[in-house]
PDB file of N, CA and C in Angstrom:
ATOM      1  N   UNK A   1     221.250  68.894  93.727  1.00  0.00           N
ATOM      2  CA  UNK A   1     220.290  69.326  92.734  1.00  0.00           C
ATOM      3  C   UNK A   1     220.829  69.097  91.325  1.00  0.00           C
ATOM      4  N   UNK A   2     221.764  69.159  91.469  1.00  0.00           N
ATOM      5  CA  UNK A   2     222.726  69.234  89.717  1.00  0.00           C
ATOM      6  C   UNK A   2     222.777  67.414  89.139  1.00  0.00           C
ATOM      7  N   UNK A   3     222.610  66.767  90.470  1.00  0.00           N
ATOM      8  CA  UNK A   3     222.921  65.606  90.285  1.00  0.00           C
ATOM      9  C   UNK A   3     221.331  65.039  89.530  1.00  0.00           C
ATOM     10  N   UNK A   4     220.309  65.453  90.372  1.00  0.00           N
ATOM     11  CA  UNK A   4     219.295  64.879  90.328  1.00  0.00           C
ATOM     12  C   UNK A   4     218.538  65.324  88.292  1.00  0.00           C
ATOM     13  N   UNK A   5     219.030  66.731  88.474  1.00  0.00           N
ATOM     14  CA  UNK A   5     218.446  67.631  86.787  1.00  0.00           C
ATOM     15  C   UNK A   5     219.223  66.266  85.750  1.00  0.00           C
ATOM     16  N   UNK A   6     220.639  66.041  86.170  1.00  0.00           N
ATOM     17  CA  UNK A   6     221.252  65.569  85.070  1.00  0.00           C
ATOM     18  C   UNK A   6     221.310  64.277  85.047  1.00  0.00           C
ATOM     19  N   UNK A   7     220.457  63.478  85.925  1.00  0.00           N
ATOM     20  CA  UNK A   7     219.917  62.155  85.811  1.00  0.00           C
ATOM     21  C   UNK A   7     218.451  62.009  85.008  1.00  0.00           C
ATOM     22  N   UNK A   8     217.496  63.037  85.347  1.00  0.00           N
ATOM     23  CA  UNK A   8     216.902  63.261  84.675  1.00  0.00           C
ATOM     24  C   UNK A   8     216.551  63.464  83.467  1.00  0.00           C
ATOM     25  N   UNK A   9     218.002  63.920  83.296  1.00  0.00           N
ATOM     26  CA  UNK A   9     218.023  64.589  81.787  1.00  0.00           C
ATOM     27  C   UNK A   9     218.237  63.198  80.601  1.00  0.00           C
ATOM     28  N   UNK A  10     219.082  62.336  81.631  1.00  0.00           N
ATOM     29  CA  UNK A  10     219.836  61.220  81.068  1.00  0.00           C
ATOM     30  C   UNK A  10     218.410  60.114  81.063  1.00  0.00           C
ATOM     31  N   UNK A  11     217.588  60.257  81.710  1.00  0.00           N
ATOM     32  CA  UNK A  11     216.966  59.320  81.461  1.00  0.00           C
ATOM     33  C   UNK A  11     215.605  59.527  80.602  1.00  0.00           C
ATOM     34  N   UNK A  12     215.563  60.865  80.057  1.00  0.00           N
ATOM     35  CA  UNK A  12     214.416  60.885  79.367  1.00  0.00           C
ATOM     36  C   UNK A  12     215.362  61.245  77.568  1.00  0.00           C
ATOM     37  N   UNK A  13     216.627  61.285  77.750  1.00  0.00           N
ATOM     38  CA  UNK A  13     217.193  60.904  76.260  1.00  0.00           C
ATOM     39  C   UNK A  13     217.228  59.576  75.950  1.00  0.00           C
ATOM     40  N   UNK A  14     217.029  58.718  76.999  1.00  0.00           N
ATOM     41  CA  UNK A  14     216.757  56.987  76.858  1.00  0.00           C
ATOM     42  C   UNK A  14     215.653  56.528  76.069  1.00  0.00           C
ATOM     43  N   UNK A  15     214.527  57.351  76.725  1.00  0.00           N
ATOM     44  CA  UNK A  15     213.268  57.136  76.412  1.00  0.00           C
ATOM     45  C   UNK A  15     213.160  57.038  74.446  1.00  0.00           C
ATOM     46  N   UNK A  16     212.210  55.991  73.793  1.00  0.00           N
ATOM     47  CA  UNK A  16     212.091  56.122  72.714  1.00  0.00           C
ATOM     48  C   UNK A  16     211.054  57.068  71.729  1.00  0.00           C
ATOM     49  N   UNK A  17     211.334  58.074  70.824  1.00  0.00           N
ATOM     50  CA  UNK A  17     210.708  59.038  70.410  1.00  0.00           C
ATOM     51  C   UNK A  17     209.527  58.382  69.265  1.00  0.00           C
ATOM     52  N   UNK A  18     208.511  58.483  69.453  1.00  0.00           N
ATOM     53  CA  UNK A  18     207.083  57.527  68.866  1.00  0.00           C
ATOM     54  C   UNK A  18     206.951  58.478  68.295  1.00  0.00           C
ATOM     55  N   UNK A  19     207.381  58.166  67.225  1.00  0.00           N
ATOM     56  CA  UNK A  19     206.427  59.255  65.709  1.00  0.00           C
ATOM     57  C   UNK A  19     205.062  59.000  65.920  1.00  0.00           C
ATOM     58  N   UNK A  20     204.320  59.359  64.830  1.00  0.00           N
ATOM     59  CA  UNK A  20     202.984  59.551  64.286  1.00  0.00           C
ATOM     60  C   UNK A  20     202.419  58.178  64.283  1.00  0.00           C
ATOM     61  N   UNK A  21     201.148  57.952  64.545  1.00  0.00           N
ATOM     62  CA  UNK A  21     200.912  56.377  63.901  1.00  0.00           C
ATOM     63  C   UNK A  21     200.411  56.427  62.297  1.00  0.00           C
ATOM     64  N   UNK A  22     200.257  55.569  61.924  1.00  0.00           N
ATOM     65  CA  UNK A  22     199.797  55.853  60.330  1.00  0.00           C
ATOM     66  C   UNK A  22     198.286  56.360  60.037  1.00  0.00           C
ATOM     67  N   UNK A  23     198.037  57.433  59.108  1.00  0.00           N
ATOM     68  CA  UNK A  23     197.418  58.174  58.805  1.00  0.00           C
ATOM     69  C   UNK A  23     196.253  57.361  57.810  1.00  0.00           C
ATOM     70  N   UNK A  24     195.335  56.883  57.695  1.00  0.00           N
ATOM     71  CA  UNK A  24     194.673  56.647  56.955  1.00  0.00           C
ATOM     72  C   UNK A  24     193.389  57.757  56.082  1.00  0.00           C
ATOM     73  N   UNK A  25     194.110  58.129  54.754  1.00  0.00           N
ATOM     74  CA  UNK A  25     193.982  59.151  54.243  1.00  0.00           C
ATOM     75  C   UNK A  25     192.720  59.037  53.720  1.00  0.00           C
ATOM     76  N   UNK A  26     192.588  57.479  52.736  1.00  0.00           N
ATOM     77  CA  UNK A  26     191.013  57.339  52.286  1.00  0.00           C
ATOM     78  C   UNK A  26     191.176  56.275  51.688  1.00  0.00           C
ATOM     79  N   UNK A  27     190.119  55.341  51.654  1.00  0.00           N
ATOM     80  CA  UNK A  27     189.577  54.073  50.954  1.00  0.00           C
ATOM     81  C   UNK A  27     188.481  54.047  50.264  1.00  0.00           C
ATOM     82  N   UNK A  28     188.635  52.998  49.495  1.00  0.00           N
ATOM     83  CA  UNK A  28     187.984  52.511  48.095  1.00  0.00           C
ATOM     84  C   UNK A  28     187.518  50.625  48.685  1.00  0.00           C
ATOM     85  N   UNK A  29     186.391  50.731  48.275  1.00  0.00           N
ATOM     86  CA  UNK A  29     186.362  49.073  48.071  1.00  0.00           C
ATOM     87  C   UNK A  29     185.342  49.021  46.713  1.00  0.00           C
ATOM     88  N   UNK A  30     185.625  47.308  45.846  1.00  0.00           N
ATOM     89  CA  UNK A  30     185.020  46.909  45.148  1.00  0.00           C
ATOM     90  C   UNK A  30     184.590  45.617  44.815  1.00  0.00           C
ATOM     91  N   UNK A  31     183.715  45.183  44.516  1.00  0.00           N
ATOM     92  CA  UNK A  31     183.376  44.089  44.411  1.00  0.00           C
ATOM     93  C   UNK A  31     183.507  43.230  42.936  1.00  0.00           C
ATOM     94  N   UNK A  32     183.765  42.333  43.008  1.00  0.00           N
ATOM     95  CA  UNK A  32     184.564  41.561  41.976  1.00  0.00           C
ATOM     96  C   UNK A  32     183.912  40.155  42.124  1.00  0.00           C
ATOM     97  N   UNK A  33     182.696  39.840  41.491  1.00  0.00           N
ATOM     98  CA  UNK A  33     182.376  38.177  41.846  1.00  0.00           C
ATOM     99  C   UNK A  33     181.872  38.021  43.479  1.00  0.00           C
ATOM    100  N   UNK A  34     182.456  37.040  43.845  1.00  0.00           N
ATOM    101  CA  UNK A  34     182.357  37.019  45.530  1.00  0.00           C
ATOM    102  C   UNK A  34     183.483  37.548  46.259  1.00  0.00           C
ATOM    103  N   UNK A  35     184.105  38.063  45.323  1.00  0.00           N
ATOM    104  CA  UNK A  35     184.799  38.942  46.611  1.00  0.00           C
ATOM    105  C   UNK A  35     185.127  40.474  46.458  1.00  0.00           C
ATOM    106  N   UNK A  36     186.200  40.955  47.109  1.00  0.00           N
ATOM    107  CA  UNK A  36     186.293  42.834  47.381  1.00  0.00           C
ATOM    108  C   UNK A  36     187.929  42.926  47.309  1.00  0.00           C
ATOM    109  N   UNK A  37     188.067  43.848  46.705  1.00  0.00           N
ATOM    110  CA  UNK A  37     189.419  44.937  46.227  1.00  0.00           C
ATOM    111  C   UNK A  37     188.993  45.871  47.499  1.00  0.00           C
ATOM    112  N   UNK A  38     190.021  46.073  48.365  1.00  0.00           N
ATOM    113  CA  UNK A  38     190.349  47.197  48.782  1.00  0.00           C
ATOM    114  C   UNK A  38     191.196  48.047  48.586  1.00  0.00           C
ATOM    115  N   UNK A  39     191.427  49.429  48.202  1.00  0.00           N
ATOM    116  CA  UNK A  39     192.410  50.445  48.124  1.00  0.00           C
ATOM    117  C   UNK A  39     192.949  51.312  48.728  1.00  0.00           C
ATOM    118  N   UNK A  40     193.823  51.624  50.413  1.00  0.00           N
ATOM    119  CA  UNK A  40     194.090  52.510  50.883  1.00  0.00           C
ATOM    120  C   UNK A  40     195.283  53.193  50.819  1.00  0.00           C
ATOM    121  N   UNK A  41     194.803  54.496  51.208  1.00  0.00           N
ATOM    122  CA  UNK A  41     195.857  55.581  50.784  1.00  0.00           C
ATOM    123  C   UNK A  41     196.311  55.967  51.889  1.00  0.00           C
ATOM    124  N   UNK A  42     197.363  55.920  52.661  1.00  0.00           N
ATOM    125  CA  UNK A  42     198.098  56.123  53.931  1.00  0.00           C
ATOM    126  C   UNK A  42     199.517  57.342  53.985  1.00  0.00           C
ATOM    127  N   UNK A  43     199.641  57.837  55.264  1.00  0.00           N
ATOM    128  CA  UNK A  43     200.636  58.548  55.426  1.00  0.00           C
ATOM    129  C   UNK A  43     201.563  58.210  56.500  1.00  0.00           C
ATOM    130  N   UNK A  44     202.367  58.426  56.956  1.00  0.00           N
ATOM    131  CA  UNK A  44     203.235  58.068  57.977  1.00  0.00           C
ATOM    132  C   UNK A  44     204.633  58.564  57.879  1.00  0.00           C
ATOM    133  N   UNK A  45     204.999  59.197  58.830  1.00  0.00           N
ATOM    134  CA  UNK A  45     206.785  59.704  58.919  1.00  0.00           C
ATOM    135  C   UNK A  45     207.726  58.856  59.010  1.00  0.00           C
ATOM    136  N   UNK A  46     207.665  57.752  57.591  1.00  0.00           N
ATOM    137  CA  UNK A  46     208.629  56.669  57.707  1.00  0.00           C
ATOM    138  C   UNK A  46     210.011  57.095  57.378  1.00  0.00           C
ATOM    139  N   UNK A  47     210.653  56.701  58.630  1.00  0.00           N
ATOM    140  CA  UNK A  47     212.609  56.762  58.687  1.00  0.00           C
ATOM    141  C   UNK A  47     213.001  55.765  58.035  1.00  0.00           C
ATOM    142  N   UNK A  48     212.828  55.187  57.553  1.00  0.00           N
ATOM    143  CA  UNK A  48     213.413  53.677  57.032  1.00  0.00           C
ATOM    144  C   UNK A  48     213.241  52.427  57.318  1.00  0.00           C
ATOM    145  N   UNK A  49     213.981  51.798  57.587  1.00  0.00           N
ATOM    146  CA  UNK A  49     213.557  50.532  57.512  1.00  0.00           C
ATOM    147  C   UNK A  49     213.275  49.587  59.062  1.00  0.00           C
ATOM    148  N   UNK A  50     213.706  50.602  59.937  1.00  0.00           N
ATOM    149  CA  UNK A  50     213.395  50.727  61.804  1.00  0.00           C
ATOM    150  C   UNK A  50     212.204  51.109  62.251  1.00  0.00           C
ATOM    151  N   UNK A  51     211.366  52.173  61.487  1.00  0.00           N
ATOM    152  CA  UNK A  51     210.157  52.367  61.535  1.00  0.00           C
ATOM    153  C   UNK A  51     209.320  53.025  60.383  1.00  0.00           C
ATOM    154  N   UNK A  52     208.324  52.127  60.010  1.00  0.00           N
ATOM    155  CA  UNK A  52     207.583  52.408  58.452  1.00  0.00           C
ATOM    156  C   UNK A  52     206.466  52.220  58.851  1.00  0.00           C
ATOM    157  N   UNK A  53     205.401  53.031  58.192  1.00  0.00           N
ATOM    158  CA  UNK A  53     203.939  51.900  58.050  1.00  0.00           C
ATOM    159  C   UNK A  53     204.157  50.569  57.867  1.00  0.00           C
ATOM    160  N   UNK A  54     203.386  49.439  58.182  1.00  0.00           N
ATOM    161  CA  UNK A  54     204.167  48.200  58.009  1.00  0.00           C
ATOM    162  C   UNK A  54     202.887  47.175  57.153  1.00  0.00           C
ATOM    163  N   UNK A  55     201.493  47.811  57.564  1.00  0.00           N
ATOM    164  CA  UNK A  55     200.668  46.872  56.843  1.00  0.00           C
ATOM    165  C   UNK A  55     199.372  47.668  57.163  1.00  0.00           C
ATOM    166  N   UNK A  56     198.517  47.438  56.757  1.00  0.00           N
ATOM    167  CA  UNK A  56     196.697  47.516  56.901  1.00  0.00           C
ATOM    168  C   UNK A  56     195.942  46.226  56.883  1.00  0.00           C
ATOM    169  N   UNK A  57     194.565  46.226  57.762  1.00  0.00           N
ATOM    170  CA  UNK A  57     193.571  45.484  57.759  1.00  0.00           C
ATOM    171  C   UNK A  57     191.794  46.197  57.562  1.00  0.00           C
ATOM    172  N   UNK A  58     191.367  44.944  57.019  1.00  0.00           N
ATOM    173  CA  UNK A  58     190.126  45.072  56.750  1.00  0.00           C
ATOM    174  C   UNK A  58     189.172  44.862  58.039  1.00  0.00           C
ATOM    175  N   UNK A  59     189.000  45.175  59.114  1.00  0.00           N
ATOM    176  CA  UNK A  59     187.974  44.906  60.114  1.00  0.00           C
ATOM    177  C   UNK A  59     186.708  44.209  60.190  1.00  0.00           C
ATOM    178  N   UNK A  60     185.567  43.692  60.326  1.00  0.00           N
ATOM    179  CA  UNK A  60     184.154  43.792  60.191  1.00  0.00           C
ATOM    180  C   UNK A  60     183.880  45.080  61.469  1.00  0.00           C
ATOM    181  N   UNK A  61     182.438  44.909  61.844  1.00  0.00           N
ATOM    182  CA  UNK A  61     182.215  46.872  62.577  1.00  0.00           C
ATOM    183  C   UNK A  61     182.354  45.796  64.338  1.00  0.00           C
ATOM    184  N   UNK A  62     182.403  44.627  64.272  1.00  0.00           N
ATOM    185  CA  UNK A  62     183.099  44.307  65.637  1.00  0.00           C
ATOM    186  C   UNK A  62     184.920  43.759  65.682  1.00  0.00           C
ATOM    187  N   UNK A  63     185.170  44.322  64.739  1.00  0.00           N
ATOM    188  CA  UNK A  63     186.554  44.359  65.130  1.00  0.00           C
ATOM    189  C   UNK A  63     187.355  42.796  64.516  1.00  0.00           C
ATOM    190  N   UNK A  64     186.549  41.744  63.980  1.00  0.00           N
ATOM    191  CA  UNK A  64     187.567  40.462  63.673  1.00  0.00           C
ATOM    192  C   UNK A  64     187.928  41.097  62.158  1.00  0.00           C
ATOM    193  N   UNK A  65     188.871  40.505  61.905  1.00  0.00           N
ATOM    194  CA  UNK A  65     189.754  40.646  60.892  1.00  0.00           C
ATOM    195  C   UNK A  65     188.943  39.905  59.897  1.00  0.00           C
ATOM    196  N   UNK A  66     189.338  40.510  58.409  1.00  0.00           N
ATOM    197  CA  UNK A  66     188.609  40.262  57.466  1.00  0.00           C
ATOM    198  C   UNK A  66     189.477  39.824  56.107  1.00  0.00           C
ATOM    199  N   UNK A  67     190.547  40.573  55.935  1.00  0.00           N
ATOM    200  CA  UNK A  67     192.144  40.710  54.973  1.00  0.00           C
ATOM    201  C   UNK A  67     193.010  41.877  55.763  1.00  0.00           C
ATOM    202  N   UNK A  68     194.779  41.489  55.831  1.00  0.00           N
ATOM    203  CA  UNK A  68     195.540  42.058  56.083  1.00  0.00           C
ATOM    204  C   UNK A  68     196.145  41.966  55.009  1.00  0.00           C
ATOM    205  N   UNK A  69     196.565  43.615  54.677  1.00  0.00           N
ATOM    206  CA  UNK A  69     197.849  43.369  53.687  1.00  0.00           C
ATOM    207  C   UNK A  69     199.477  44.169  54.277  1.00  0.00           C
ATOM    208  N   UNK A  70     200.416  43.267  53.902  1.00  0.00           N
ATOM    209  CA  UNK A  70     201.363  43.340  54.713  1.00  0.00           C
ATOM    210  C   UNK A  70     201.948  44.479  53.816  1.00  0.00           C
ATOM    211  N   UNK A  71     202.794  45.501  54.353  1.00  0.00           N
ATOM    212  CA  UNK A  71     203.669  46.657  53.517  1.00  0.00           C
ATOM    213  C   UNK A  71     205.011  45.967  54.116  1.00  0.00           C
ATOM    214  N   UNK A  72     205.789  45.666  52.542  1.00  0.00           N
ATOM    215  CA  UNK A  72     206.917  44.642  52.999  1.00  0.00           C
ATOM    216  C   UNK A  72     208.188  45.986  53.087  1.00  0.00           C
ATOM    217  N   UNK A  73     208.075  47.303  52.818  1.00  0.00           N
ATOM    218  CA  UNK A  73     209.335  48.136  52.547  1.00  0.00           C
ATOM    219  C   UNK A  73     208.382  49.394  53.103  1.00  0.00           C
ATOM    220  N   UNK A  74     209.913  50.358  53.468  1.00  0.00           N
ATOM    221  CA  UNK A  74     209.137  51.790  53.744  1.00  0.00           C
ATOM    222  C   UNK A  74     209.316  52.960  52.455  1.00  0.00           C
ATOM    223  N   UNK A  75     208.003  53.620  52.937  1.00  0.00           N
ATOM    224  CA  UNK A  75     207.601  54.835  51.907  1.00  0.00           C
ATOM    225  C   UNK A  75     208.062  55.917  52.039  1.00  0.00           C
ATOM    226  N   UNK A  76     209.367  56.051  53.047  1.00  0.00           N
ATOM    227  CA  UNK A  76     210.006  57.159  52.806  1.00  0.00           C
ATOM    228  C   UNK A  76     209.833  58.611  51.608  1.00  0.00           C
ATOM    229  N   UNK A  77     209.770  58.230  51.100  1.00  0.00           N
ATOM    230  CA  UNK A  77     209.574  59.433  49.611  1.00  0.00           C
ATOM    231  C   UNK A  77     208.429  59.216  48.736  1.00  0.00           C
ATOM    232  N   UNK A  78     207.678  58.490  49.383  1.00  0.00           N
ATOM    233  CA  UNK A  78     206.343  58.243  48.566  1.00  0.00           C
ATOM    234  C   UNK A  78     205.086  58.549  49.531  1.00  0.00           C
ATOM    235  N   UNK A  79     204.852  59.714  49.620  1.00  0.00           N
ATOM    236  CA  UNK A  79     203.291  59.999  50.997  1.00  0.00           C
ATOM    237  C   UNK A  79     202.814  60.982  50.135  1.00  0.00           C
ATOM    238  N   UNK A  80     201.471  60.838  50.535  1.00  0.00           N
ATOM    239  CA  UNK A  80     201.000  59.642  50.981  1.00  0.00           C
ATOM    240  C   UNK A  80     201.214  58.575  49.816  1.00  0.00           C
ATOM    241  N   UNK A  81     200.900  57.358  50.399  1.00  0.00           N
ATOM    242  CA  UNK A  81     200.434  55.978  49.263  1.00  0.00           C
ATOM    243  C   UNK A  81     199.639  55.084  49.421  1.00  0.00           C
ATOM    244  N   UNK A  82     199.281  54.504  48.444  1.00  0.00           N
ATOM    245  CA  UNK A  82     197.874  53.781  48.193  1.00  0.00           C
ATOM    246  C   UNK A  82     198.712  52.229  47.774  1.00  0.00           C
ATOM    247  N   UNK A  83     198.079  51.237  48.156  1.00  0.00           N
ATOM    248  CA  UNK A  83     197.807  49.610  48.203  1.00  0.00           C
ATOM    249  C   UNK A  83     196.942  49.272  48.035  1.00  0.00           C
ATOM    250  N   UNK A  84     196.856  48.150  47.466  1.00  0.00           N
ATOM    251  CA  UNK A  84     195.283  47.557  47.534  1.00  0.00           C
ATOM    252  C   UNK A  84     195.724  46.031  47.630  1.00  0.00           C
ATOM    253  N   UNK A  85     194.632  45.256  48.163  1.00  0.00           N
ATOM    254  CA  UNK A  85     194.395  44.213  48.770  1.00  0.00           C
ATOM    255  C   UNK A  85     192.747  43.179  47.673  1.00  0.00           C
ATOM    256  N   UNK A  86     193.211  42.117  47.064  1.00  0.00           N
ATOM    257  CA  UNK A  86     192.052  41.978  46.254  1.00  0.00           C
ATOM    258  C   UNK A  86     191.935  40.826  46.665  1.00  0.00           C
ATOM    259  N   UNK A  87     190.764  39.940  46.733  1.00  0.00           N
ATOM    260  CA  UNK A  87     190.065  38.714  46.797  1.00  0.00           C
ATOM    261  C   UNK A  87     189.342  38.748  48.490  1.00  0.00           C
ATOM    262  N   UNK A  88     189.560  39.621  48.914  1.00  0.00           N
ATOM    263  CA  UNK A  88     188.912  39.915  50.720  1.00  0.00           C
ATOM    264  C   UNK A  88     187.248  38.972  50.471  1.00  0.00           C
ATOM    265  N   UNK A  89     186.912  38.473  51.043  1.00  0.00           N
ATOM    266  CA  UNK A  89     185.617  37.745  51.439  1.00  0.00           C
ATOM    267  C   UNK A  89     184.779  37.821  52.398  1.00  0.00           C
ATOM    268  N   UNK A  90     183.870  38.618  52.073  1.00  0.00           N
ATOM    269  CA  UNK A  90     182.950  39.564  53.293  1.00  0.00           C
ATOM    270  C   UNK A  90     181.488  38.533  53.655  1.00  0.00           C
ATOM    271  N   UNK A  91     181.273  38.859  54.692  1.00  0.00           N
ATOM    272  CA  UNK A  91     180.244  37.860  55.318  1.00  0.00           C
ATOM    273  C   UNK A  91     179.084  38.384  54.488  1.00  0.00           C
ATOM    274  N   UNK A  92     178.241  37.623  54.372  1.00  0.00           N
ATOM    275  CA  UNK A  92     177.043  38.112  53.580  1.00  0.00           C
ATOM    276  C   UNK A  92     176.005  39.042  54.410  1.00  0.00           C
ATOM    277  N   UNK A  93     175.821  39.928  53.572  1.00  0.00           N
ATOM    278  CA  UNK A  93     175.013  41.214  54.511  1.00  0.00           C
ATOM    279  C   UNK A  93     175.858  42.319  55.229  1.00  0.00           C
ATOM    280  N   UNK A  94     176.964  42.323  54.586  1.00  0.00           N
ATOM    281  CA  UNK A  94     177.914  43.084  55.224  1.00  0.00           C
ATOM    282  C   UNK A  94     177.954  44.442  54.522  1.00  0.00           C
ATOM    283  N   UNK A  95     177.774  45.672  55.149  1.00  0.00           N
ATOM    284  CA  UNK A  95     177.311  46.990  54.258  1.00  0.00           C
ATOM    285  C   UNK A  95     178.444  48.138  54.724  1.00  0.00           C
ATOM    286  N   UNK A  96     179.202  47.715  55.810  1.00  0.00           N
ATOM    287  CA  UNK A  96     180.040  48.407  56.472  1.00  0.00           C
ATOM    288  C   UNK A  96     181.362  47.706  56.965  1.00  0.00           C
ATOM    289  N   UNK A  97     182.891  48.229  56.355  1.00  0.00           N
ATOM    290  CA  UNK A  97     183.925  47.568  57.263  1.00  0.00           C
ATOM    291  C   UNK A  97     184.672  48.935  57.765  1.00  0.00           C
ATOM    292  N   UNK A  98     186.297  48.502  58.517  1.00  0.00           N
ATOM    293  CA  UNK A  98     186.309  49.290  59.191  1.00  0.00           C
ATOM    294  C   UNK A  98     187.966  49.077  58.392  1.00  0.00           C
ATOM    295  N   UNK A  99     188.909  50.043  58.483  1.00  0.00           N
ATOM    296  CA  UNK A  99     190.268  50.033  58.294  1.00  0.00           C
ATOM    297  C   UNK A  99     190.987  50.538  59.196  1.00  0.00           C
ATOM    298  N   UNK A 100     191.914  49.514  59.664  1.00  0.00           N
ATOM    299  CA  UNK A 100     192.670  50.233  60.362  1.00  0.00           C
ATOM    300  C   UNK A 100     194.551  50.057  60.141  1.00  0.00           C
ATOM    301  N   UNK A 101     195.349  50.866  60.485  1.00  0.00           N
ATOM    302  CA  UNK A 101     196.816  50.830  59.759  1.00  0.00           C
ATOM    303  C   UNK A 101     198.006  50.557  61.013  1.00  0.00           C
ATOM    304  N   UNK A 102     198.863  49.609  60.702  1.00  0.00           N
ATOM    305  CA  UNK A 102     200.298  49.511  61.825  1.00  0.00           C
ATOM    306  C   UNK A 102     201.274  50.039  61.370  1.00  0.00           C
ATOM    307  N   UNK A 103     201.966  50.466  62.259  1.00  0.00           N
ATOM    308  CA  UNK A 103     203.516  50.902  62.243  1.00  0.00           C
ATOM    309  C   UNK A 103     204.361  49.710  62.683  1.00  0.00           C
ATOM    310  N   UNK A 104     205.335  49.548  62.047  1.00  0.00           N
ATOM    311  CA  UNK A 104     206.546  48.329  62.299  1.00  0.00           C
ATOM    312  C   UNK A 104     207.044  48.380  64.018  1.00  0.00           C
ATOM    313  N   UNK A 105     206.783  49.738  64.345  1.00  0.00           N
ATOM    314  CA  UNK A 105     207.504  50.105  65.417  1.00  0.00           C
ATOM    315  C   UNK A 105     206.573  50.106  66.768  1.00  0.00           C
ATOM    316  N   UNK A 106     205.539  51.328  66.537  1.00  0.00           N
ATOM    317  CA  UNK A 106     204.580  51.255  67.585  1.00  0.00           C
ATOM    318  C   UNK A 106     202.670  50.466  67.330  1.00  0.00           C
ATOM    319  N   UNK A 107     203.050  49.274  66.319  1.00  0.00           N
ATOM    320  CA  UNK A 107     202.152  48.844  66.151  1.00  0.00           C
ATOM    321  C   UNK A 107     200.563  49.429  65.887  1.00  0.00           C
ATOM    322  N   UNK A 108     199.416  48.461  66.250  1.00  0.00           N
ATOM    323  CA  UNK A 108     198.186  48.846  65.419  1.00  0.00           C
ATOM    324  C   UNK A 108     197.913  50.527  65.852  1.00  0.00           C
ATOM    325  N   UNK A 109     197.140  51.143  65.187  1.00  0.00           N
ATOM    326  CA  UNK A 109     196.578  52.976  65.369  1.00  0.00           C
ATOM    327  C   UNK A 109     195.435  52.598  65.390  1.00  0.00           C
ATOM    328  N   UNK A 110     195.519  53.459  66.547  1.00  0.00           N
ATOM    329  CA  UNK A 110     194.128  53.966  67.455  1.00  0.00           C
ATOM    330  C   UNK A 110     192.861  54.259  66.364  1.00  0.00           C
ATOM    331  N   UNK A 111     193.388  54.909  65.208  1.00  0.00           N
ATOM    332  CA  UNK A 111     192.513  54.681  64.017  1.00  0.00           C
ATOM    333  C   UNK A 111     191.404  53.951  63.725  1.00  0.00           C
ATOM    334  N   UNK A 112     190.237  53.910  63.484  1.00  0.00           N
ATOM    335  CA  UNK A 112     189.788  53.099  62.341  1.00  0.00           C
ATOM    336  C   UNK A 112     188.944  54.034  61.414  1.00  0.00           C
ATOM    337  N   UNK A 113     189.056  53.479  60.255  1.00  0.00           N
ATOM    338  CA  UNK A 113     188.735  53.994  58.976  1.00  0.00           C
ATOM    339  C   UNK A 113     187.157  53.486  58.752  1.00  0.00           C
ATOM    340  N   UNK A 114     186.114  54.389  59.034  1.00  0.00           N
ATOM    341  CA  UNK A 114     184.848  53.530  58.945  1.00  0.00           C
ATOM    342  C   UNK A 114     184.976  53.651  57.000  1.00  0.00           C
ATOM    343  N   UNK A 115     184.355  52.749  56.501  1.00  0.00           N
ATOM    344  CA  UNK A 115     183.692  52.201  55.141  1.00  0.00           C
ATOM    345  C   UNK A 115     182.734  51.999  54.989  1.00  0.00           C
ATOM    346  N   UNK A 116     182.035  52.818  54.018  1.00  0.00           N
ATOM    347  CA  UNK A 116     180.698  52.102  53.833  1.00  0.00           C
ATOM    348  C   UNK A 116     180.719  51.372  52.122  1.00  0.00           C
ATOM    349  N   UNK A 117     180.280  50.337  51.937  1.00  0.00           N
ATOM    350  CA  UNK A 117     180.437  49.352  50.897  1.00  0.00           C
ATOM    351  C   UNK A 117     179.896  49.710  49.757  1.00  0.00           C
ATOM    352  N   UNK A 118     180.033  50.155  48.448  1.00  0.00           N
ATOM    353  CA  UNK A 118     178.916  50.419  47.537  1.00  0.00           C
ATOM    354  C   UNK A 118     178.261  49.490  46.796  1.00  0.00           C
TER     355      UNK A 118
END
């Protein structure tokens, strides 16, 4: 029995501890000519440089990608924070996108950020 607890024990300190996925706090979009500024404001329990928020995307409401912007460093001491992403090019008739945010570590969140366009 002692053998079996302390194999157990050993194999779930192996296991890797999955923080939070990133928090998408709130967005902004604007229109500029033919194209859109996006602005999101995100949270995440970034440790450094092993696991950070790592980037955001712009969705359409079926899911293809629209603009990604990459987060090249972590925000350790800066949460939440805001990015923005400018020249995005939206299909015409488009009144709704969707945001959603990755972690470096456990990739895209279950998230999406509905938008509605003003």
């Amino acid at each position: 029995m002692k053998h079996l607890l302390l194999t157990c024990a050993l194999s779930t300190a192996a296991l890797p501890a999955l923080a939070d996925e990133p928090v998408i706090e709130n967005a902004t979009a604007r229109q500029s000519g033919g194209s859109w500024t996006f602005s999101v404001t995100l949270s995440h329990p970034d440790t450094g440089w092993e696991h950070y928020a790592d980037g955001w995307r712009v969705l359409d409401m079926d899911g293809n990608e629209l603009g990604l912007r990459v987060l090249a460093h972590p925000h350790e001491h800066e949460q939440p924070f805001t990015r923005s992403l400018g020249g995005v090019r939206l299909p015409e008739g488009t009144t709704q996108v969707q945001i959603q945010a990755r972690c470096l570590t456990d990739g895209w969140g279950q998230q999406r950020y509905p938008l509605k366009l003003p």
